[in-house]
N, C-alpha and C. Protein backbone atom coordinates (compact mmCIF):
# COMPACT_ATOMS: atom_id res chain seq x y z
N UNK A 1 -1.43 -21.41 26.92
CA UNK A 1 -2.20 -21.29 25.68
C UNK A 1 -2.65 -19.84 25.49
N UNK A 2 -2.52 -19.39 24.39
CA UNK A 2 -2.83 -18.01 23.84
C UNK A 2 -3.93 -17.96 23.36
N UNK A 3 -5.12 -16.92 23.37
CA UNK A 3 -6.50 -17.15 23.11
C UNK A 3 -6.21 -15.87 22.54
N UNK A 4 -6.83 -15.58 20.97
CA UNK A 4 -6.96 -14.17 20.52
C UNK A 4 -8.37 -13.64 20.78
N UNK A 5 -9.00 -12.45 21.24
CA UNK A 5 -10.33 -12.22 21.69
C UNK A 5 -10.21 -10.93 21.01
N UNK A 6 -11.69 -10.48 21.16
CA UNK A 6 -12.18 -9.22 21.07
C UNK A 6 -11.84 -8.37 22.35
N UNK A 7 -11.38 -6.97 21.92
CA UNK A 7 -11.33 -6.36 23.14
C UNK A 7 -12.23 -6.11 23.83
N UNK A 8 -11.94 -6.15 24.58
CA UNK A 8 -12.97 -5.68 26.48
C UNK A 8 -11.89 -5.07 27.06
N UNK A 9 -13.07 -3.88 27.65
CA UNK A 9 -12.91 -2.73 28.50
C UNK A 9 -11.60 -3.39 29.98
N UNK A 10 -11.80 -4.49 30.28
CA UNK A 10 -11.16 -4.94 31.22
C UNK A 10 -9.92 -5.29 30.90
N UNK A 11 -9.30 -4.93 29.56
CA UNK A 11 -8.10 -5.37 29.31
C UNK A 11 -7.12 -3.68 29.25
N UNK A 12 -8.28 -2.48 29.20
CA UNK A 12 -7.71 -1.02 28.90
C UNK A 12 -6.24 -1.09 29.82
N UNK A 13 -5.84 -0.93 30.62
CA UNK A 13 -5.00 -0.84 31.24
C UNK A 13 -3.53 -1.60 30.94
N UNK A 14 -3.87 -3.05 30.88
CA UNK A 14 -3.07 -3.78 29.67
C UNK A 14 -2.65 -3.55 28.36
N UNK A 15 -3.78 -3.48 27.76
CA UNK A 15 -3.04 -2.92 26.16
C UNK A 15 -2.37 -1.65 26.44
N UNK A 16 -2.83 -0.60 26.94
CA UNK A 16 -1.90 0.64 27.45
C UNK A 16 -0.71 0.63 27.81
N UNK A 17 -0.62 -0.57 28.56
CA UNK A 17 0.76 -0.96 28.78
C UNK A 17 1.57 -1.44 28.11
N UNK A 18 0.99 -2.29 26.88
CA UNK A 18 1.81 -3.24 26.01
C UNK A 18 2.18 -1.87 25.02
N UNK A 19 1.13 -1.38 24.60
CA UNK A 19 1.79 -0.16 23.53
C UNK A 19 2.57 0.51 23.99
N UNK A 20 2.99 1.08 25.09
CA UNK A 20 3.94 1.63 25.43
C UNK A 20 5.23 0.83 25.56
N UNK A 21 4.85 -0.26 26.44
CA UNK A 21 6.09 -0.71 26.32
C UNK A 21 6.69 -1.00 24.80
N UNK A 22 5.82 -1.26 23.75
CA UNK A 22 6.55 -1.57 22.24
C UNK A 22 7.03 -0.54 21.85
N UNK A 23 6.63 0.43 22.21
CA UNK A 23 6.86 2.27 21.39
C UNK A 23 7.77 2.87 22.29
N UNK A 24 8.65 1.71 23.55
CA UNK A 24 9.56 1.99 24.41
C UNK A 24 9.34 3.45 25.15
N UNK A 25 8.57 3.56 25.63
CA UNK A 25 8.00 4.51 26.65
C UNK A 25 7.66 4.63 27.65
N UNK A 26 7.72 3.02 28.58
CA UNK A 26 7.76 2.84 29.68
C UNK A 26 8.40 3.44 30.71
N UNK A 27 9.65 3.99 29.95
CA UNK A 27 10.39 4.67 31.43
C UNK A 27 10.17 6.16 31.11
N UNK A 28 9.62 6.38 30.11
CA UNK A 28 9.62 8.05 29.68
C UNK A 28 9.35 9.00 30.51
N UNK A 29 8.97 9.95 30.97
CA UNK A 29 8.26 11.38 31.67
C UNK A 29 6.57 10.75 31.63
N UNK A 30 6.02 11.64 32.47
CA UNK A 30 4.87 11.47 32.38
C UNK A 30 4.12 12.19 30.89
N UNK A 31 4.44 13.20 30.25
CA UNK A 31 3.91 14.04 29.63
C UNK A 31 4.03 12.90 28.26
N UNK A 32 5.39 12.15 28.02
CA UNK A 32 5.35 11.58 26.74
C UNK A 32 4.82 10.11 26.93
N UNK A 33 4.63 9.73 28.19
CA UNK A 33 2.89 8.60 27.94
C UNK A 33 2.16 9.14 27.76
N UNK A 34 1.81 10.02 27.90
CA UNK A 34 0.31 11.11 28.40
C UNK A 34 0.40 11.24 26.39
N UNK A 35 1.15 11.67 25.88
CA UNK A 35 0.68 11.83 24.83
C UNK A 35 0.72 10.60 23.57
N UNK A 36 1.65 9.37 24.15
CA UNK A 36 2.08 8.31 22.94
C UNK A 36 0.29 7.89 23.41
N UNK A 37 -0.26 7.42 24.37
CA UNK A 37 -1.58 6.46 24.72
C UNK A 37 -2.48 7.76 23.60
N UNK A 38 -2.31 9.28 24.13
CA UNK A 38 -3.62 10.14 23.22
C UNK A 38 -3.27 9.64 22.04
N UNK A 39 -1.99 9.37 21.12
CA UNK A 39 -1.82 9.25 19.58
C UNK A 39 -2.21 7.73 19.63
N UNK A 40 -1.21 6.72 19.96
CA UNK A 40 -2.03 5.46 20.09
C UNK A 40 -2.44 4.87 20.50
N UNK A 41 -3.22 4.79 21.46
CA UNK A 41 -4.22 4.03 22.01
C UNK A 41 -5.80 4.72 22.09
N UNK A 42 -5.84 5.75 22.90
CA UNK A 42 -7.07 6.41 23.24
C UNK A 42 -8.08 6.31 22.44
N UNK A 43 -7.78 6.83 20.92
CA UNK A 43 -9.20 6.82 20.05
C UNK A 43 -9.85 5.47 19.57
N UNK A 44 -8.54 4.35 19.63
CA UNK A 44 -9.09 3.10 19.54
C UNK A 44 -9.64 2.27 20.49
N UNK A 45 -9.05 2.30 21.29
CA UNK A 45 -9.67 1.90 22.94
C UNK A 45 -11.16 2.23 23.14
N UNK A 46 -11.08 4.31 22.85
CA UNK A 46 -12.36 4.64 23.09
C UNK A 46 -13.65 4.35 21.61
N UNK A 47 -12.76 4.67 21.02
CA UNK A 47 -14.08 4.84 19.71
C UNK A 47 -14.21 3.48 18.61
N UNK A 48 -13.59 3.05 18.69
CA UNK A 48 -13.15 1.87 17.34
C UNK A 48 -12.96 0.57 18.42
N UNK A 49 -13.39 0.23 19.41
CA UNK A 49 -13.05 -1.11 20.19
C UNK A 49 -13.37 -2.25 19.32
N UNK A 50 -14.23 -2.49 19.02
CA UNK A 50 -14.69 -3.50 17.72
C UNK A 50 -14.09 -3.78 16.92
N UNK A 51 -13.11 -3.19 16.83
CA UNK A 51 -12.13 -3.48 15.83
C UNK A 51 -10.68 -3.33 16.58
N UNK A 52 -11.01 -3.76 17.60
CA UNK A 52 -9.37 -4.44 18.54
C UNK A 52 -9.64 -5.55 19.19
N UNK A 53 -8.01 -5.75 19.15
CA UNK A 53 -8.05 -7.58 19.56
C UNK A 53 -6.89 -7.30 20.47
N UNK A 54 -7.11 -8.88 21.63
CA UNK A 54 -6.39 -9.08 22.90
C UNK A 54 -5.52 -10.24 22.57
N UNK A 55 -4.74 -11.13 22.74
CA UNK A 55 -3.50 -11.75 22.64
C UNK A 55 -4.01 -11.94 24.42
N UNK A 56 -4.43 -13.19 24.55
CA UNK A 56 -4.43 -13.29 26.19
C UNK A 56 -4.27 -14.97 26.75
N UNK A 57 -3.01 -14.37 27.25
CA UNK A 57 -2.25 -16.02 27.74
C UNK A 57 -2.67 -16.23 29.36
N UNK A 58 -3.91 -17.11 29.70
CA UNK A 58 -4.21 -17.72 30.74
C UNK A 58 -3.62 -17.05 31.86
N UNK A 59 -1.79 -17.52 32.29
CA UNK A 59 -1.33 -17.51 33.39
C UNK A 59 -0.96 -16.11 33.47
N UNK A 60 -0.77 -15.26 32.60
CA UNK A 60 -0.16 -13.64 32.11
C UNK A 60 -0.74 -12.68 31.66
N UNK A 61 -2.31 -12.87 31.03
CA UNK A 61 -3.59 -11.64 31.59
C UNK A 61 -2.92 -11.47 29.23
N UNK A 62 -2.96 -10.25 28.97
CA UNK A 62 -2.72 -9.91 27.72
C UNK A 62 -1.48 -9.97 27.45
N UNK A 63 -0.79 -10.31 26.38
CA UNK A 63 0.35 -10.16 26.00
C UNK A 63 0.67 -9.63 24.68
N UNK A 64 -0.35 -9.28 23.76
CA UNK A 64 -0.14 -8.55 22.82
C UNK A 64 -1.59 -8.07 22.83
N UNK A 65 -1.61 -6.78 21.78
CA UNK A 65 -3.24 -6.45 20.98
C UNK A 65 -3.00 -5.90 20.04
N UNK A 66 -3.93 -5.96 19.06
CA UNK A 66 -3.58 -5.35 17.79
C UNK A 66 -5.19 -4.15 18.08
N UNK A 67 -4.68 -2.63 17.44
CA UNK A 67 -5.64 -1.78 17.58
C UNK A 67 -5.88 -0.83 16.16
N UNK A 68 -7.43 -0.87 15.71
CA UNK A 68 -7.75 -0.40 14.76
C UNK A 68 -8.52 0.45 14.86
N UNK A 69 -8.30 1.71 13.63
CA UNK A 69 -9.52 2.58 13.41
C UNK A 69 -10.21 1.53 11.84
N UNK A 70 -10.91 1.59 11.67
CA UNK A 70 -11.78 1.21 10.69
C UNK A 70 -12.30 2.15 9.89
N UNK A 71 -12.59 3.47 10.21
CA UNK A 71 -12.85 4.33 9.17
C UNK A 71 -11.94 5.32 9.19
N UNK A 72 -11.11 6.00 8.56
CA UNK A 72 -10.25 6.76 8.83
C UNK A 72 -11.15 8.68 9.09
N UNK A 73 -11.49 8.47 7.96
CA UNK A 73 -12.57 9.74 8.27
C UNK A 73 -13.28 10.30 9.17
N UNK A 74 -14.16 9.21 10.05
CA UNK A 74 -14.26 9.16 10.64
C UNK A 74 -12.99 9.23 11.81
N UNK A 75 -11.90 8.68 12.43
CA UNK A 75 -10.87 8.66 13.24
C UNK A 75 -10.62 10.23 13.08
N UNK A 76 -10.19 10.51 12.00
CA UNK A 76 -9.87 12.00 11.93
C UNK A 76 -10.62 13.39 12.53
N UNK A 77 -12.08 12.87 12.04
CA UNK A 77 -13.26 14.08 12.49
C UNK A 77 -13.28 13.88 14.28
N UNK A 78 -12.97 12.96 14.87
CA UNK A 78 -13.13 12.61 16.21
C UNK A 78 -11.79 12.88 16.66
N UNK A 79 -10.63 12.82 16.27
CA UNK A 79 -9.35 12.90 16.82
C UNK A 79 -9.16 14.67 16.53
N UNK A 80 -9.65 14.94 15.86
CA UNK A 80 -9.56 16.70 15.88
C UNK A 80 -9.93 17.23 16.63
N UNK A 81 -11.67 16.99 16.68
CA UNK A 81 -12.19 17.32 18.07
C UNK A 81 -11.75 16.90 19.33
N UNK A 82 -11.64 16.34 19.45
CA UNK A 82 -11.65 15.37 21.14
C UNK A 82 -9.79 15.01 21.62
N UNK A 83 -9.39 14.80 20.72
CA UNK A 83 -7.33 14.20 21.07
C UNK A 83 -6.66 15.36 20.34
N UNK A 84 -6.72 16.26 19.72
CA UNK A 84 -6.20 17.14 19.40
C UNK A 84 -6.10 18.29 20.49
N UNK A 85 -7.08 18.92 21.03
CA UNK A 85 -7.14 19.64 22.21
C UNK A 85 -6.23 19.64 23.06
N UNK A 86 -6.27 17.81 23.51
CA UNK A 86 -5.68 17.23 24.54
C UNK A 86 -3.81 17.75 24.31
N UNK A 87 -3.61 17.02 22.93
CA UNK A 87 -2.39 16.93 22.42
C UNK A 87 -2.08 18.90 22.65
N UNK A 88 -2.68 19.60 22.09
CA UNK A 88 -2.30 21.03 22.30
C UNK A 88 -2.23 21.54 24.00
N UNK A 89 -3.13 21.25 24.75
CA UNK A 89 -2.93 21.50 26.52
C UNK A 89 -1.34 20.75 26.48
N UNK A 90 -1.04 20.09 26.45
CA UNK A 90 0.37 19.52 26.36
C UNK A 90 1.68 20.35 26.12
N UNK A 91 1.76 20.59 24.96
CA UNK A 91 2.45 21.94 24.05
C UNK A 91 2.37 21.70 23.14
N UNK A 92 3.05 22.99 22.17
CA UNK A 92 2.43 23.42 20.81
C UNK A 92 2.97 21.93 19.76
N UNK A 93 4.27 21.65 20.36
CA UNK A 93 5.11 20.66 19.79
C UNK A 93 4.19 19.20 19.72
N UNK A 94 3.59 18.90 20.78
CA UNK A 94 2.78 18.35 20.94
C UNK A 94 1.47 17.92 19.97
N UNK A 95 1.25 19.38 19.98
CA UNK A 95 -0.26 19.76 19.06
C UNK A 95 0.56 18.96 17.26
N UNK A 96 1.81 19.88 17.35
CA UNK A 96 2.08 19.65 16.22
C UNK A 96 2.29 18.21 15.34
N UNK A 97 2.92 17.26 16.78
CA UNK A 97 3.06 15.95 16.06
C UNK A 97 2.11 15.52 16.33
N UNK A 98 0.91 15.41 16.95
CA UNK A 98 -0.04 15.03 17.18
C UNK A 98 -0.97 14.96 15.25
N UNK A 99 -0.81 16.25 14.95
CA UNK A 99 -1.34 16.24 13.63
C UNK A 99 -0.73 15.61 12.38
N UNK A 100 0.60 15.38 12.47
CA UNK A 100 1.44 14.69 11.47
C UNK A 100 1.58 13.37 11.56
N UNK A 101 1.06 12.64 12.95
CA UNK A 101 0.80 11.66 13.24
C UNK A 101 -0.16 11.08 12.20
N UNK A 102 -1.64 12.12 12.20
CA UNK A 102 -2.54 11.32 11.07
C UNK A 102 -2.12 11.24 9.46
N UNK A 103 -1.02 12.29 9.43
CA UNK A 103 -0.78 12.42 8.21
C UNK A 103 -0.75 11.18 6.93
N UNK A 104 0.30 10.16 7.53
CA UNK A 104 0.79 8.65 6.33
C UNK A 104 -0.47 8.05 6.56
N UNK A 105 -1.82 8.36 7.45
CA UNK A 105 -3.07 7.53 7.36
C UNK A 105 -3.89 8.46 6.21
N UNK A 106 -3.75 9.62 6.31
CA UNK A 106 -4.34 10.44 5.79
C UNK A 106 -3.81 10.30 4.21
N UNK A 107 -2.47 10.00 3.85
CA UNK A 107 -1.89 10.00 2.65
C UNK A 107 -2.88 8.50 1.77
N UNK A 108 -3.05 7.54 2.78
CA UNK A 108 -3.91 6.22 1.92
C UNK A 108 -5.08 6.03 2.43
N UNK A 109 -5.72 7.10 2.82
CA UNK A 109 -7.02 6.94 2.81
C UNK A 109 -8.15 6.40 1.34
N UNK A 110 -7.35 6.64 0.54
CA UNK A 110 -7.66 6.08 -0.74
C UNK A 110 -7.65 4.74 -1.10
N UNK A 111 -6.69 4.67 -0.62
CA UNK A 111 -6.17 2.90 -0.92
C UNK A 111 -6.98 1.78 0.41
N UNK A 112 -6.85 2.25 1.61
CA UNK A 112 -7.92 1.82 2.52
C UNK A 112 -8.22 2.57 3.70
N UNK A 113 -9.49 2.84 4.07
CA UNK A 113 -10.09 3.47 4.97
C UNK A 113 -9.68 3.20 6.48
N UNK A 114 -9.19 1.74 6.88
CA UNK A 114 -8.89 1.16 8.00
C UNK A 114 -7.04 1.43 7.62
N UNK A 115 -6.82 1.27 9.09
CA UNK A 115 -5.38 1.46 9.20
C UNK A 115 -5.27 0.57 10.86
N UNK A 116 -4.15 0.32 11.17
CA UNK A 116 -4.12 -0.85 12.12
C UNK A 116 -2.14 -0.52 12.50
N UNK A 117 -2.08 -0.81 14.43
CA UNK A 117 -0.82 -1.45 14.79
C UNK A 117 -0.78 -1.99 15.64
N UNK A 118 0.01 -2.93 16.04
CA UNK A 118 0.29 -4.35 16.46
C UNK A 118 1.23 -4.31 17.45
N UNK A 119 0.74 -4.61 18.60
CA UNK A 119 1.76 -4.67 19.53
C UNK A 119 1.85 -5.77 20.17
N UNK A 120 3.11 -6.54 20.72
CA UNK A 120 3.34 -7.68 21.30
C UNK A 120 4.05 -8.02 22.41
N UNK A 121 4.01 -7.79 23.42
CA UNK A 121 5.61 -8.35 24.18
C UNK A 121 6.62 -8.60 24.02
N UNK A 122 7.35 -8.15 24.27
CA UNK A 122 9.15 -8.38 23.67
C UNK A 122 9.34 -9.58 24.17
N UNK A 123 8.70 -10.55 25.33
CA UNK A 123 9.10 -11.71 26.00
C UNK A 123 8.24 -12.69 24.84
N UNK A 124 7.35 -12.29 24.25
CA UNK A 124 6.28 -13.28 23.49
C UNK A 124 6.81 -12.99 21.90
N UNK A 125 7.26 -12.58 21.91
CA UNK A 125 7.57 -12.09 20.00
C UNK A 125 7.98 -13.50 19.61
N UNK A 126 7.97 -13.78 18.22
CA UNK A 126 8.32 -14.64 17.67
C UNK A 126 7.84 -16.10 17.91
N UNK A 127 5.93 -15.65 18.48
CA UNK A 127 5.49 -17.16 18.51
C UNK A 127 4.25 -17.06 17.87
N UNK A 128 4.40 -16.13 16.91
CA UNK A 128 2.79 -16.20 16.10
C UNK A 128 1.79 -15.51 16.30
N UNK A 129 2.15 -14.63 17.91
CA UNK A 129 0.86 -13.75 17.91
C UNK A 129 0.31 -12.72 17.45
N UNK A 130 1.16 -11.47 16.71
CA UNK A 130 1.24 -10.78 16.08
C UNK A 130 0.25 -11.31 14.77
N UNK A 131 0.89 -12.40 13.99
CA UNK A 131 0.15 -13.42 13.18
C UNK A 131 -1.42 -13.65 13.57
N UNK A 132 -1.51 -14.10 14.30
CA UNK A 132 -2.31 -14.35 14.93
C UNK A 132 -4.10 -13.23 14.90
N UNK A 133 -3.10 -11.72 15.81
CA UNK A 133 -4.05 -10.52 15.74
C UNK A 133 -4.66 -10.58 14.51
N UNK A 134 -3.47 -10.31 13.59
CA UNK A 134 -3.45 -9.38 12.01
C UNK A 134 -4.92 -10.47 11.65
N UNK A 135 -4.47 -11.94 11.26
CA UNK A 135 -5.96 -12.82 10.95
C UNK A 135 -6.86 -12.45 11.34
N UNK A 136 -7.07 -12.07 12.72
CA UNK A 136 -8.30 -11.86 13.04
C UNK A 136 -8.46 -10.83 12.75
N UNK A 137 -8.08 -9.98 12.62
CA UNK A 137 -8.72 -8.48 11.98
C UNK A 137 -8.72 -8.64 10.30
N UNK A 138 -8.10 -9.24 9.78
CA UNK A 138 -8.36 -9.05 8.81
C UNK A 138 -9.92 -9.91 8.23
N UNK A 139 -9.93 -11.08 9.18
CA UNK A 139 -11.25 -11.67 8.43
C UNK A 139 -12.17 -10.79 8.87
N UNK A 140 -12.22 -10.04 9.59
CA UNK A 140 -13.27 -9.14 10.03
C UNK A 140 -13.94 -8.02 9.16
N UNK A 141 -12.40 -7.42 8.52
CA UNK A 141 -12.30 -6.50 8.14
C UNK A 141 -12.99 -6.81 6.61
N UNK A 142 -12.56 -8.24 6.01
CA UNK A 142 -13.40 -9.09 4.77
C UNK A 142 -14.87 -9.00 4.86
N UNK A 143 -15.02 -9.84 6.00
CA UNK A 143 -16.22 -10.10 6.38
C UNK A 143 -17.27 -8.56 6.15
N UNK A 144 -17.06 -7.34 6.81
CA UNK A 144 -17.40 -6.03 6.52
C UNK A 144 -17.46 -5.21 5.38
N UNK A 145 -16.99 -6.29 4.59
CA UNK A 145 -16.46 -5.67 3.19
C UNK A 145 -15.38 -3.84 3.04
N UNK A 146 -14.64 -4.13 3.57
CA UNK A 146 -13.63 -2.70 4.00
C UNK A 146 -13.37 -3.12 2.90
N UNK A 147 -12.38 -1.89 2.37
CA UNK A 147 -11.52 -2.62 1.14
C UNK A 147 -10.44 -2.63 1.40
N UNK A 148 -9.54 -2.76 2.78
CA UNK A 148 -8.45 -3.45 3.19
C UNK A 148 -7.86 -2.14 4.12
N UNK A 149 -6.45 -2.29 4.81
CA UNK A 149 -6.62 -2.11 5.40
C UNK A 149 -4.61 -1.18 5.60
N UNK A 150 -4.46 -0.30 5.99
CA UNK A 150 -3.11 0.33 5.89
C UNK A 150 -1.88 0.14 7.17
N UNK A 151 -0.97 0.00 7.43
CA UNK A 151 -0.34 -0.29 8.91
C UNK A 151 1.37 0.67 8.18
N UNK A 152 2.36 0.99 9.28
CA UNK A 152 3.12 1.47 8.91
C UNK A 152 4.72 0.70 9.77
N UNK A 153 5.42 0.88 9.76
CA UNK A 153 6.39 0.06 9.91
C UNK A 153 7.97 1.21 10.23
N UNK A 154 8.51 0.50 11.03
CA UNK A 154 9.57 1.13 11.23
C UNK A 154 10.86 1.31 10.40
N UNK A 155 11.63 2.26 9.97
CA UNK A 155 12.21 2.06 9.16
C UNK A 155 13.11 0.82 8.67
N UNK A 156 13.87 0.39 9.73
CA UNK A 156 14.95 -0.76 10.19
C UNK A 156 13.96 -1.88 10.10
N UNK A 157 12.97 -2.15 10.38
CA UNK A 157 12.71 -3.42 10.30
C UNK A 157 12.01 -4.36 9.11
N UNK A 158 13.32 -4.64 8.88
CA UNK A 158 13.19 -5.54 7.65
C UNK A 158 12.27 -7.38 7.76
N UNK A 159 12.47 -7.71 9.47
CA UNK A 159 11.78 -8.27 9.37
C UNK A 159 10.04 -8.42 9.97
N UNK A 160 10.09 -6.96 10.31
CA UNK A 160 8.43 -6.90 10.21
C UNK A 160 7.97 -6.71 8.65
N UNK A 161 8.57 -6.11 7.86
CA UNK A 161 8.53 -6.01 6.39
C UNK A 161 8.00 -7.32 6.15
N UNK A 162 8.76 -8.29 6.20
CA UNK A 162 9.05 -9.75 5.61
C UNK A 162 7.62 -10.09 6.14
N UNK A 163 7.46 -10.15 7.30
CA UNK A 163 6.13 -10.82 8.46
C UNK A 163 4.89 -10.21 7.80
N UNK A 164 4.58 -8.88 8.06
CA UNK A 164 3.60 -8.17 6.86
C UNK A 164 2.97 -8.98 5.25
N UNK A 165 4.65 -8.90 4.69
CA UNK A 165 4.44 -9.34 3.34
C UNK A 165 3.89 -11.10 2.97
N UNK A 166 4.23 -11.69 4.10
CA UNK A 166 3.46 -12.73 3.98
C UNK A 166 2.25 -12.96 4.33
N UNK A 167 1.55 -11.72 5.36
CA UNK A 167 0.03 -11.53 5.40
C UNK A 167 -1.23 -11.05 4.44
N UNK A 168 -0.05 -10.35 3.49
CA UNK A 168 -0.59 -9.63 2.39
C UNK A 168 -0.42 -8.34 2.00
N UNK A 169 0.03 -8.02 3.13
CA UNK A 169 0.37 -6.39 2.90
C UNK A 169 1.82 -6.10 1.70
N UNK A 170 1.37 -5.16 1.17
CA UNK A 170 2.87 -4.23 0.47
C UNK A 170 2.77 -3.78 0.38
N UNK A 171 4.11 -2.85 0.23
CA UNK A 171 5.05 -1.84 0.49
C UNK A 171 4.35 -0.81 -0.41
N UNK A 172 3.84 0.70 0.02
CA UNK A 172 3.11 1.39 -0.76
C UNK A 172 4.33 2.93 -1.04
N UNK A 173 4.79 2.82 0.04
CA UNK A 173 5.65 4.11 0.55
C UNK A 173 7.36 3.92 1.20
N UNK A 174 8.15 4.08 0.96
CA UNK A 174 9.03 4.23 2.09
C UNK A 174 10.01 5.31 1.75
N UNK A 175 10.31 5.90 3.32
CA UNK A 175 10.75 7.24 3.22
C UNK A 175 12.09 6.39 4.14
N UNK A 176 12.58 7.83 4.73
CA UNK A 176 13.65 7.27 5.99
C UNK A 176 12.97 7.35 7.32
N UNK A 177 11.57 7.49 7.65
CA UNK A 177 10.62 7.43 8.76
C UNK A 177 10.25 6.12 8.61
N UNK A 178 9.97 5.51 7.30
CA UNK A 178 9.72 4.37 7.13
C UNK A 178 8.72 3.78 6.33
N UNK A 179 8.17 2.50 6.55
CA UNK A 179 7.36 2.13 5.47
C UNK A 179 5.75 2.01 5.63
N UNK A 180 5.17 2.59 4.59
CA UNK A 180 3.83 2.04 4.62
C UNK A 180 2.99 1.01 3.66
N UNK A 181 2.55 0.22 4.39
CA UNK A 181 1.94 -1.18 3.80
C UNK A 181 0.78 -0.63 3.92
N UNK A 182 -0.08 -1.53 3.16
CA UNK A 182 -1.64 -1.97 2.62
C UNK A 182 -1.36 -3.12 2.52
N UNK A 183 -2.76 -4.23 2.87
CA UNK A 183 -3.70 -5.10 2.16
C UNK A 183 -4.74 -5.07 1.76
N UNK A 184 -4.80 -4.89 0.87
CA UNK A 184 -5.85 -4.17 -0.24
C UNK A 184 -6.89 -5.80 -0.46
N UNK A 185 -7.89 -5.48 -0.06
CA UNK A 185 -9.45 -6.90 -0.31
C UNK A 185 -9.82 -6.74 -1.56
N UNK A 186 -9.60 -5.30 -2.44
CA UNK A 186 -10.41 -4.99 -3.53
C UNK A 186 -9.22 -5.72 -4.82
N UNK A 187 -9.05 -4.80 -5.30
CA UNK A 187 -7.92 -4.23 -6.10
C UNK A 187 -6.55 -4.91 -5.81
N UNK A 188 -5.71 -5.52 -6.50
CA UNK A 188 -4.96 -5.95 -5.28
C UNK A 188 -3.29 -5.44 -5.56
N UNK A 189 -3.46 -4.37 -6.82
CA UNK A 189 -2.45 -4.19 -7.57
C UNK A 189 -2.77 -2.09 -7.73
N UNK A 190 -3.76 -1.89 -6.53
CA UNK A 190 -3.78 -0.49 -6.48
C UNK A 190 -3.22 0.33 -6.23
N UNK A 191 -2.63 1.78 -6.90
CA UNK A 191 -1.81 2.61 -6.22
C UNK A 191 -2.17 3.69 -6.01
N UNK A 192 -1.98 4.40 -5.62
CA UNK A 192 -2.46 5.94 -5.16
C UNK A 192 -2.26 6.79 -6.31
């Protein structure tokens, strides 16, 4: 049985692991974990926990989490100071995608302040948990009155597209990097 929770500190090590392994980085160098966890995980883990969720199956500890910033403005003023540094001690290349990273959050900060990604187990995919996260963050995100919330998507995958679009999200952007969704709480027909 799969229980979706609020994150706790006792799962850091786990979700670290699951994002990497989704962003296929498990076997990488040390330097390109060292920097995929500073771009995705670290500032949510550290600063935005309240707004992450665990995917945690009894016999197997976590198997997915979904991780959010909630204010982007905030994410930004803290990721400059504090994960930017980091990303530059690294190298310049480093520094550099590190900053273009915030960029497609930075492009719909308009449309919603929160932005969100979803990671799952490649052994667990395709049983709802993903589903699962997104609900719970999103009633949260209602509940708070956000006015919804941005996620981005890989180019090729047409059927995270599909999975998205039945949560509520659409298609705001797509380049050949790929797509960016919103679910917009306010407005529901808003564009930039």
């Amino acid at each position: 049985m799969t229980s979706i929770i609020p994150y706790e500190p006792q799962y850091h090590d786990a979700v670290v692991a699951l994002c990497l392994e989704a962003l296929g980085c498990l076997s990488a160098g040390e330097e390109t974990q060292q920097f995929t966890r500073l771009l995705k995980c670290d500032y949510y883990l550290e600063h935005d926990p309240q707004h992450c969720y665990v995917a945690v199956d009894g016999a197997n500890g976590p198997v997915g989490c979904l991780l959010c910033a909630s204010d982007f403005d905030e994410c930004e003023r803290v990721f400059n100071e504090a994960y930017l540094p980091k990303a530059a001690a690294l190298s310049v290349k480093r520094y550099v995608d590190a900053k273009l990273g915030l960029l497609p959050y930075a492009m719909f900060r308009s449309l919603c302040r929160a932005h969100c990604a979803v990671y799952v187990q490649s052994a667990w995919s395709g049983q709802g948990i993903g589903g699962a996260l997104l609900d719970a963050l999103l009633q949260q995100l209602r509940e708070e009155g956000a006015d919804g919330v941005v996620t981005l998507t890989e180019p090729d995958r047409s059927d995270e597209i599909a999975f998205l679009e039945e949560k509520g999200f659409r298609s705001v952007l797509t380049t050949k990097f790929g797509h960016a969704m919103t679910c917009s709480f306010g407005e529901q027909n808003k564009i930039i």
